[in-house]
Structure formats: C-alpha cells, structure tokens
Protein backbone atom coordinates (compact mmCIF):
# COMPACT_ATOMS: atom_id res chain seq x y z
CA UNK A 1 126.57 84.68 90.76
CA UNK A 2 122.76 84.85 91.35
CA UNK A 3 122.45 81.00 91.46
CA UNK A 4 123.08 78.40 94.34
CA UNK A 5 123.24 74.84 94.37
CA UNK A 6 121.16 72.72 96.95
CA UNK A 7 122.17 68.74 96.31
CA UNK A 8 119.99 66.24 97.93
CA UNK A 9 121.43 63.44 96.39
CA UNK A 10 120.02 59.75 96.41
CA UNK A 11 121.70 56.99 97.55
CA UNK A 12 123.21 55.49 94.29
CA UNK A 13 121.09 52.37 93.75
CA UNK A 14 122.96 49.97 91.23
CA UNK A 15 121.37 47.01 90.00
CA UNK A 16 123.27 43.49 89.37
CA UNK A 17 120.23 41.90 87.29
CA UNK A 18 121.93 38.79 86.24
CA UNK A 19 125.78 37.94 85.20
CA UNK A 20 127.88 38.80 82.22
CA UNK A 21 130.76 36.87 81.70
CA UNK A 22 134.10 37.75 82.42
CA UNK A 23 134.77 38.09 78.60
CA UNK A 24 132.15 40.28 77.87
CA UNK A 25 133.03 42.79 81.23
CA UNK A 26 136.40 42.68 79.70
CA UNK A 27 135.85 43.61 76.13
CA UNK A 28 133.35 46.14 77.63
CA UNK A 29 136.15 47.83 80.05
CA UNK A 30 138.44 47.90 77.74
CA UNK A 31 136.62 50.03 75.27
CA UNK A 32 135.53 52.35 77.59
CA UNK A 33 139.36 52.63 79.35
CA UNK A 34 139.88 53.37 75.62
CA UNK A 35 137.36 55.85 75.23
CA UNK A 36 138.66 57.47 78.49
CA UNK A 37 141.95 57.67 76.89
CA UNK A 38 140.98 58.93 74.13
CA UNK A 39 138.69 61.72 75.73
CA UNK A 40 142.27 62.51 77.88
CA UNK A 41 144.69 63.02 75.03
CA UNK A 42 142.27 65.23 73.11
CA UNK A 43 141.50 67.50 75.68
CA UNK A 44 145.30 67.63 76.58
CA UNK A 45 146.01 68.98 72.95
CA UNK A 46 142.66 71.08 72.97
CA UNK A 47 144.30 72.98 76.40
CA UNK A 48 147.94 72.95 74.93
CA UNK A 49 146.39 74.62 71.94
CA UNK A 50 144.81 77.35 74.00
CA UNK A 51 147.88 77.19 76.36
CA UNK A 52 150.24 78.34 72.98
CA UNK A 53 147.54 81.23 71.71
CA UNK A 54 147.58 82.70 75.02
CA UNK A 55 151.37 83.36 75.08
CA UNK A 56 153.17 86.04 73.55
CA UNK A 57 155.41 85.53 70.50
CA UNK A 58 158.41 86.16 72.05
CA UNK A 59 161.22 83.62 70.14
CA UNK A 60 161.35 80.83 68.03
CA UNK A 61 158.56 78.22 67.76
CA UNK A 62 161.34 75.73 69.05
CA UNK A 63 161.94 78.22 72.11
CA UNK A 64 158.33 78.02 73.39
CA UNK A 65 157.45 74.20 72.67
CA UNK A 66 161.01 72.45 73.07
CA UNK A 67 163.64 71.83 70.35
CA UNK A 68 162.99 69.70 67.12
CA UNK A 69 165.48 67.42 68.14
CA UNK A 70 163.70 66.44 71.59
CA UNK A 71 159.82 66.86 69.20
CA UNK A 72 161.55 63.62 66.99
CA UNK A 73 161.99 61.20 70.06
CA UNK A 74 159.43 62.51 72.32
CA UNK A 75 155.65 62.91 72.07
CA UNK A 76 155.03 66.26 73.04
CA UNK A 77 151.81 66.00 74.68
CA UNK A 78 153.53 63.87 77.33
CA UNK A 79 156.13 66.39 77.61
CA UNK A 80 154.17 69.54 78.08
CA UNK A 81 151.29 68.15 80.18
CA UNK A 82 153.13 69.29 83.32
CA UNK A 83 153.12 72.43 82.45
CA UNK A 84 149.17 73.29 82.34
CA UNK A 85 147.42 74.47 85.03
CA UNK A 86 145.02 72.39 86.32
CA UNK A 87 141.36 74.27 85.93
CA UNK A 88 142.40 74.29 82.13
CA UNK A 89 143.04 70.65 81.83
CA UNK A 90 139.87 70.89 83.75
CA UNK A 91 137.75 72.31 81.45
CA UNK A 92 138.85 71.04 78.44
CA UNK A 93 138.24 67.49 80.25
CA UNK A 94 134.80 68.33 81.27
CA UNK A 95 133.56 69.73 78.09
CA UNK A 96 134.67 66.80 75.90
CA UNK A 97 133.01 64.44 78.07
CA UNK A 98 129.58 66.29 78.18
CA UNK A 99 129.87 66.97 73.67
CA UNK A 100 130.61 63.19 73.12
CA UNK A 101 128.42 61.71 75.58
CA UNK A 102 125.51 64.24 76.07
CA UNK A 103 122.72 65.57 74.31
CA UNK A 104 119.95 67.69 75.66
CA UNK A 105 116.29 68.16 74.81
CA UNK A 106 114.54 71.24 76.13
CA UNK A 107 110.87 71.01 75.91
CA UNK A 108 108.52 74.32 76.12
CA UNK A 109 105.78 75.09 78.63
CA UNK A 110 102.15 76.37 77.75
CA UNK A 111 102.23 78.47 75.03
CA UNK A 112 105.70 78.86 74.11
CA UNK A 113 107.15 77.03 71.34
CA UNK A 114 110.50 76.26 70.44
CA UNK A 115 111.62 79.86 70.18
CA UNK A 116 112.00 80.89 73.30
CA UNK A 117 115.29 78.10 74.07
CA UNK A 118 117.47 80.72 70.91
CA UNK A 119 119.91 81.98 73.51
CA UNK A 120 119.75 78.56 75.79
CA UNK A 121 120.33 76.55 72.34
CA UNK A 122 123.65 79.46 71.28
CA UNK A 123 125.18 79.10 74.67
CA UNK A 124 125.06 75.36 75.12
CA UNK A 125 126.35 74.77 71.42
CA UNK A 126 129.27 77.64 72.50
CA UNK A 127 130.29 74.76 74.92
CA UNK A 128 129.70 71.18 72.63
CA UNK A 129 126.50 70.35 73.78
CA UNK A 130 123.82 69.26 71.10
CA UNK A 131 120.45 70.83 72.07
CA UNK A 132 117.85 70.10 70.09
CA UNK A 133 113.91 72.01 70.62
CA UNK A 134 110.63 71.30 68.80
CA UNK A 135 107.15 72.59 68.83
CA UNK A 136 104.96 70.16 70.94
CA UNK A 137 101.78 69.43 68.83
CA UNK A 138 99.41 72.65 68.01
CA UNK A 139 102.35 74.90 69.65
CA UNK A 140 105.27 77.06 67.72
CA UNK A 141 104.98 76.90 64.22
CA UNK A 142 103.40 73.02 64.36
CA UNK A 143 100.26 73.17 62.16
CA UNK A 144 97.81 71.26 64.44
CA UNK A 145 94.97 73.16 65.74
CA UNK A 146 95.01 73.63 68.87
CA UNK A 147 91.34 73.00 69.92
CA UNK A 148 91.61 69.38 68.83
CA UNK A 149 94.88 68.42 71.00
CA UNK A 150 92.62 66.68 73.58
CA UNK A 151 95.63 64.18 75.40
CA UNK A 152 98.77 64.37 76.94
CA UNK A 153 100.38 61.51 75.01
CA UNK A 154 98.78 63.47 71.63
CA UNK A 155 100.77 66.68 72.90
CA UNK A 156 104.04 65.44 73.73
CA UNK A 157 104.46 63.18 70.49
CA UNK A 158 107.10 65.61 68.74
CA UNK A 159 109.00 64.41 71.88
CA UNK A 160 108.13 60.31 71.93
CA UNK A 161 108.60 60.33 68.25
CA UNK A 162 111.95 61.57 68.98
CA UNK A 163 112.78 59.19 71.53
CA UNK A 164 111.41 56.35 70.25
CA UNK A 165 113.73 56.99 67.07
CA UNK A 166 117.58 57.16 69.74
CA UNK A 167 120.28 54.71 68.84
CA UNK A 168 119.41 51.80 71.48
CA UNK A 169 122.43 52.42 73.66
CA UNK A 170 121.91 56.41 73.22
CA UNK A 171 120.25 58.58 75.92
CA UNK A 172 119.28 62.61 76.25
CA UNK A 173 118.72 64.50 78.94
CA UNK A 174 115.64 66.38 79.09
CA UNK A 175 115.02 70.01 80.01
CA UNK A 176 110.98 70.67 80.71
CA UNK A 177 109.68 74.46 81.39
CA UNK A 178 106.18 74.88 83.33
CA UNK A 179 103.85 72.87 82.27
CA UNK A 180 106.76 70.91 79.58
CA UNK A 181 106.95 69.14 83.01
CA UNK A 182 104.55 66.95 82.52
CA UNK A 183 105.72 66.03 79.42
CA UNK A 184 109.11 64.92 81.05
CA UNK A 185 107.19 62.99 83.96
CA UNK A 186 105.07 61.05 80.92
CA UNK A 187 108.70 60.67 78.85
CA UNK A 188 110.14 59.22 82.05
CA UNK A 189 107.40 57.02 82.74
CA UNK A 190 107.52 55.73 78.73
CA UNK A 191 110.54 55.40 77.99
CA UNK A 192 113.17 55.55 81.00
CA UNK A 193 115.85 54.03 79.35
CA UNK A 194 116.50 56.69 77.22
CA UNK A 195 116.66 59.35 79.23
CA UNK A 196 119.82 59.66 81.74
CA UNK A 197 118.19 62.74 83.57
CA UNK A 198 115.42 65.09 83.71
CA UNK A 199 115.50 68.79 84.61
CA UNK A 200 112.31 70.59 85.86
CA UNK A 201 112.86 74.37 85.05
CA UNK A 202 110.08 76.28 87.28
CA UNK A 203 107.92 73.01 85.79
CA UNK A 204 104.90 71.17 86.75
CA UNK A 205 106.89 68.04 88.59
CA UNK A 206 103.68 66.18 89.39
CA UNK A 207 103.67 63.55 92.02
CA UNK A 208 101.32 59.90 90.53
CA UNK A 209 97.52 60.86 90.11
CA UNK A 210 97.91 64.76 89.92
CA UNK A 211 96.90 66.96 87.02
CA UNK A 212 99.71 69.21 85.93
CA UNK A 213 96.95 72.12 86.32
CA UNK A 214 96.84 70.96 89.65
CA UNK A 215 100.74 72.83 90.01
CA UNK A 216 98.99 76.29 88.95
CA UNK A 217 95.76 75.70 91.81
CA UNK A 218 97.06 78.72 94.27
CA UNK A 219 97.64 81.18 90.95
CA UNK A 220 94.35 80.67 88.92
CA UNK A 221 92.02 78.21 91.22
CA UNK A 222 90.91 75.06 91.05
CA UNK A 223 90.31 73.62 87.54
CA UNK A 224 86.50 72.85 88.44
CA UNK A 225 86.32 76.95 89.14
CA UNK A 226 88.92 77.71 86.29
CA UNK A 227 86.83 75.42 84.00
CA UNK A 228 83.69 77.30 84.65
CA UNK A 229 84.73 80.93 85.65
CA UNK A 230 87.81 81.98 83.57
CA UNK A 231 87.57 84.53 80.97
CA UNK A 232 90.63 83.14 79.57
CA UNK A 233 89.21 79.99 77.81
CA UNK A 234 88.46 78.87 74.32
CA UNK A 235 85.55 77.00 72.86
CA UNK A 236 86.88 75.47 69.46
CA UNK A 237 83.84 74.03 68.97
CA UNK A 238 81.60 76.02 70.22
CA UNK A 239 80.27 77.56 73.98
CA UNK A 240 77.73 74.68 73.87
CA UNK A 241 80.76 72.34 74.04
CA UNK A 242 83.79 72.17 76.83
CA UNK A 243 86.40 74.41 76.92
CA UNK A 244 89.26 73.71 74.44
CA UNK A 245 92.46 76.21 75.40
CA UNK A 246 93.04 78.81 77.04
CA UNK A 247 95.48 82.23 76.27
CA UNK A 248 96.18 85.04 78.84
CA UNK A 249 95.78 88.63 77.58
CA UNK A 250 98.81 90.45 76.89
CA UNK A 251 99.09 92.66 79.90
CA UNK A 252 98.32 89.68 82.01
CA UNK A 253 100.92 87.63 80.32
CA UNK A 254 103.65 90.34 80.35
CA UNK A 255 103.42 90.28 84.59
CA UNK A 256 102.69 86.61 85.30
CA UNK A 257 105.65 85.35 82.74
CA UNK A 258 108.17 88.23 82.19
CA UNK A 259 108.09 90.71 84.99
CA UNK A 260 112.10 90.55 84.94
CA UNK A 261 112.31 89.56 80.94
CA UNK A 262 114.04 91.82 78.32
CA UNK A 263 111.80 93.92 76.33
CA UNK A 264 113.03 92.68 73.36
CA UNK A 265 112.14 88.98 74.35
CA UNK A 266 108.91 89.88 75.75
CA UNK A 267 108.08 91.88 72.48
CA UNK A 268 109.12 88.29 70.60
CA UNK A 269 107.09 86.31 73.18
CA UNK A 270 103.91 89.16 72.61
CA UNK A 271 103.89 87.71 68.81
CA UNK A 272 104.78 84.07 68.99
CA UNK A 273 102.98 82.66 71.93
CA UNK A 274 100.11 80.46 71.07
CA UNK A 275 96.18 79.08 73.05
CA UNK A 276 97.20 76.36 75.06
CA UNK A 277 95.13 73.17 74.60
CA UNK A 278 93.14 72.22 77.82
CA UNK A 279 92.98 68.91 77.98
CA UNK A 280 96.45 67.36 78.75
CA UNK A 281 96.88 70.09 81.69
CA UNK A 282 93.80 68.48 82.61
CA UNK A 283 95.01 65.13 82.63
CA UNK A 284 95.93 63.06 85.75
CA UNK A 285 99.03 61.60 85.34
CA UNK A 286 99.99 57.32 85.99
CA UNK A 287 103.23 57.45 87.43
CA UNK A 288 105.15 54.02 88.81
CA UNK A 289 107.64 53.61 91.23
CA UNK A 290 109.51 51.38 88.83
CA UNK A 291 109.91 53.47 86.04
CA UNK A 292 109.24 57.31 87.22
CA UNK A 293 110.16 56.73 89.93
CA UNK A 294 113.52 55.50 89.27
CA UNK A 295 114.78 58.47 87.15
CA UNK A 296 117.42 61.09 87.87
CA UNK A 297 115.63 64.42 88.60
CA UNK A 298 116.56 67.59 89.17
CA UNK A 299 114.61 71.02 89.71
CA UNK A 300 115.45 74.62 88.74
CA UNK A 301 113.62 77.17 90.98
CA UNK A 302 113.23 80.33 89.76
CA UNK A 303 112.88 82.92 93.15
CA UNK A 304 111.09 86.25 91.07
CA UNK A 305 108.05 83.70 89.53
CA UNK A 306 104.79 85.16 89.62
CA UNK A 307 103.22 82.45 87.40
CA UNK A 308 104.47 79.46 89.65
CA UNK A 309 105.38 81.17 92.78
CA UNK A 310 108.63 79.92 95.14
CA UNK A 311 106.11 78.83 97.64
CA UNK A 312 104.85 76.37 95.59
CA UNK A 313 107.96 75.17 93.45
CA UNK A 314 108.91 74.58 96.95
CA UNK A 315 106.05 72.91 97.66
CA UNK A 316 106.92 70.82 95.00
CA UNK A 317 110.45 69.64 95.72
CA UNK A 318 109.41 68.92 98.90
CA UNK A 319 106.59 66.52 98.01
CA UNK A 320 108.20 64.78 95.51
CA UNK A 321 111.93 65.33 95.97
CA UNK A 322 114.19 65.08 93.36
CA UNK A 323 118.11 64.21 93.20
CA UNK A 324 119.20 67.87 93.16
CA UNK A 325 117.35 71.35 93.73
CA UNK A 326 119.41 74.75 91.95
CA UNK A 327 117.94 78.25 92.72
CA UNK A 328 118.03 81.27 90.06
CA UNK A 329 117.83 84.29 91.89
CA UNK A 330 116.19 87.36 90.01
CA UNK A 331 114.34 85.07 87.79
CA UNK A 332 111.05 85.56 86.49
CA UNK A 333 109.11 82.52 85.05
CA UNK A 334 111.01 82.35 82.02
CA UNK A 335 115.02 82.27 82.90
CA UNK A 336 115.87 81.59 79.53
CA UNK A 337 115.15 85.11 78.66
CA UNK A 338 115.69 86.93 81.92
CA UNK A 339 118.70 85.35 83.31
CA UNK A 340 120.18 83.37 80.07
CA UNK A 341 123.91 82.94 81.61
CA UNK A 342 122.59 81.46 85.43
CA UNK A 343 120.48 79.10 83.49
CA UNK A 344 123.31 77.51 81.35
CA UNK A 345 125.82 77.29 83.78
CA UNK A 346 123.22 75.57 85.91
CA UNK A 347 122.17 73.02 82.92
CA UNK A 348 126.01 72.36 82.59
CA UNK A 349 126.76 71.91 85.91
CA UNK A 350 123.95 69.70 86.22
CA UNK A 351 124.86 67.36 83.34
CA UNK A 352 128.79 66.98 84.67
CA UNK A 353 126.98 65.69 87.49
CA UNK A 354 128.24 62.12 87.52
C-alpha cells in the first residue's frame, strides 16, 4: 500500500511505585472490566447494524433476525454474535476503543499553520477520532508577529495551554511535522503525563542539547553560516539587529516541501504559509532521561523528502531510537497533502498500538 511498518519495540517497563490496597485495585478493575464490557456490546450492535444493511431484503424482518417469539426470551445480541465474521467484530472493536479513549493533537512545522492537517483532521473524524490543530504562536491565522517570537516555550504555548487545561486522568497523543518536533520533545519533557504517545512525522526528533535547526544542517548549513549567509532571513527590527525569521521563496518552497503535493494544496500552501521565527529553531533543547526519555515515540519517514532527506530522518531514528519507525513511500515532506490515505492509516495503526 505504499507504507511499511518497522517496530522496534521497547521492553515494556512498568513501574510498582508504592501499594494500593486491595480495595482500591478492586473498585478500579471492576470499572474498567465494565468499561470493557461496555466497549464489547456496543461494537457488537454497531457490526450487527452494518451486518443487517448489507443484506438484501429478501423476507420478513422476523426471517432475517429470528422470530419475535425467540426476540421476547432471548437477547439478540447474544444470539447473533456467532454469526459475524470476525474482521467486522474487529473493526467495530478497534474503532470504539481508539473514539472513547483517544484524542490526537497534530502540531504544524515551520511555516504551516493549522491548515494544512484539513484532510488528516476529515479522515480521522470519518473513523471517531477527535483531532484537534491550532496555530502555534505568530503562525496560521494567530495574530502575534512573528519577529518577536524569540523562545521555544513562547512558540509552543497554543499547545502547553492546551495541555495544561486536560482532565487530570486524560491524555492525547501528539502528532509533530518538521520542525513541530521540537515542540513534541519540549511537551514531552513538560508535561509527560499527559501525553500517552508522540508521533514524529518527517520531524525534528532532537536528541538532549541539540537545536532543532541542527536536524536541517546537511540541507541549508550550519546555523552559524545560515545565520550569516542566507538570503532567506528577516530582520524585524532592523539589519543592524539579529535575524528574526526566515521564509523560502516560492519556487524554492514548491521543490523542497511539495515536489509530490497536489497542485491544488500547493496553490493553498503558496497563500497561507507564513516567516518562521528564528529563535526557537535556534534553541538547544534540555531533555531528561526521566521524563523525555521515558515517553512512547514513534517516527513517520517520509522516503521522497527533499527538505529533510531519508538519509537523515534515518540518521535520526538511529541516534535516538524511538518505540516504532513507519515508512511512507512516495512522500514528499508534507504527507498530509501528498499521500493523505498512507498517513492516516499509519496514525491509526499507530494509536491501536497497545
């Protein structure tokens, strides 16, 4: 299908920090053995629902789903669960589960804004998920100026503000694109017990002391020679002062990001995209053992990228491995636009990953 699956899965590492009692375990079991059951029964009637519109009319209503004798002493979910096929029950199963439990934040790289996730956000609602996308600060339609977002906790606090307000026992799963990678890896490091995993797509995954500029060394140089030689940067407050942001021409835009894209998408992209603000690319990330360490990563590499090239996603995974490593073949840097379907059935398959 244009997308394979490498798992290099972590030893599970479970932690018994102190005892509950027995009472506590129990009322806690029971409720989610509840919950389970729950989940069960309604995705038994969801599939015997689709199991009846798939038939043909061909009798009575009593003729396809048993008499109304047998319906009075019965309960007919018990009675027709033998009779569906197994990847339906399946489905139905997994896509309750990932609707009740799950919801998924996809974060935007440099430049972008929360536009570019429109067919991600359709096809993961299609299924029950509950994305939710927002501008980072000075990006999208967010008012800030971009020349004076000067930090990376400044830049990502669309996303801490949102975290910081979950339900205590709630968590999201975060989806970061380029350099929204950083982002996650600062989110992680924050506030790691509210997020159950974090997806890299084609993204900055910086290992602790790296700049997520750093990532983007091999494509546009180092940042001492990018600070001082690119024709690309912005002075918001003037050419006596540092650098501010930066902004690709159009033509150079159009082949580093969407050499595979949809001209329709790249035409949206050509009138939405934004300066990115210098400084938190700039910024060397703190990352601990303890808490960034400890979260469930996974990377999505994308195998047409001329922006972030497979060598170096590569490079990447390899330095800093994550839990699981997925492949998009065909992609350019932004999969959301050039290969919409292998990206969500990648994000789904990696949140049904127990």
């Amino acid at each position: 299908m244009g997308n394979s699956f490498i798992c290099r899965r972590k030893k599970d590492t479970k932690d018994n920090n102190g005892t509950r009692s027995k009472r506590v375990g129990g009322r806690s079991q029971r409720k989610m053995l509840a919950e389970e059951e729950l989940l069960h029964r309604q995705a038994l009637s969801m599939a015997l629902h689709q199991h009846q519109l798939s038939q043909r009319f061909d009798g009575s209503m009593s003729r396809r789903i048993g008499s109304t004798s047998s319906r009075r002493h019965t309960d007919p979910l018990a009675n027709n669960e033998k009779k569906l096929t197994g990847s339906m029950m399946k489905r139905w199963w997994n896509l309750l589960k990932i609707s009740k439990f799950k919801r998924i934040v996809l974060i935007h790289g440099e430049g972008f804004g929360a536009w570019c996730w429109y067919k991600t956000i359709a096809q993961l609602e299609e299924v029950g998920l509950l994305p939710t996308a927002f501008d980072l600060t000075g990006s999208g339609i967010d008012l800030t100026d971009t020349n004076t977002v000067t930090t990376l906790p400044e830049y990502s606090k669309p996303l801490t503000q949102y975290l910081e307000t979950l339900p205590e026992d709630e968590k999201v799963i975060l989806v970061g694109h380029s350099s929204g990678g950083a982002c996650l890896s600062y989110a992680l490091e924050n506030f790691p017990e509210k997020i159950s995993k974090a997806i890299f797509l084609c993204a900055t995954m910086v290992s602790n002391g790296q700049r997520p500029f750093d990532v983007f060394a091999e494509e546009l140089g180092s940042a001492e020679h990018f600070m001082q030689e690119s024709q690309f940067l912005i002075y918001g407050n003037g050419k006596d002062k540092p650098p501010t942001g930066f902004m690709f021409e159009k033509q150079i835009m159009k082949g580093l990001y969407f050499n595979q894209s949809p001209t329709k998408d790249v035409a949206l992209a050509m009138v939405s995209m934004r300066p990115t603000p210098l400084g938190p690319i700039m910024e060397k990330l703190s990352l601990s053992p303890e808490k960034y360490g400890a979260g469930r990563r996974f990377y999505i590499q994308t195998l047409d990228d001329r922006a972030l090239s497979p060598d170096v996603q590569e490079k990447l995974v390899r330095e800093n491995p994550p839990e699981g490593v997925f492949k998009i073949k065909g992609s350019d840097h932004c999969p959301f636009f050039s290969k919409p379907q292998s990206l969500h059935k990648i994000l789904v398959e990696i949140i049904q990953i127990p």
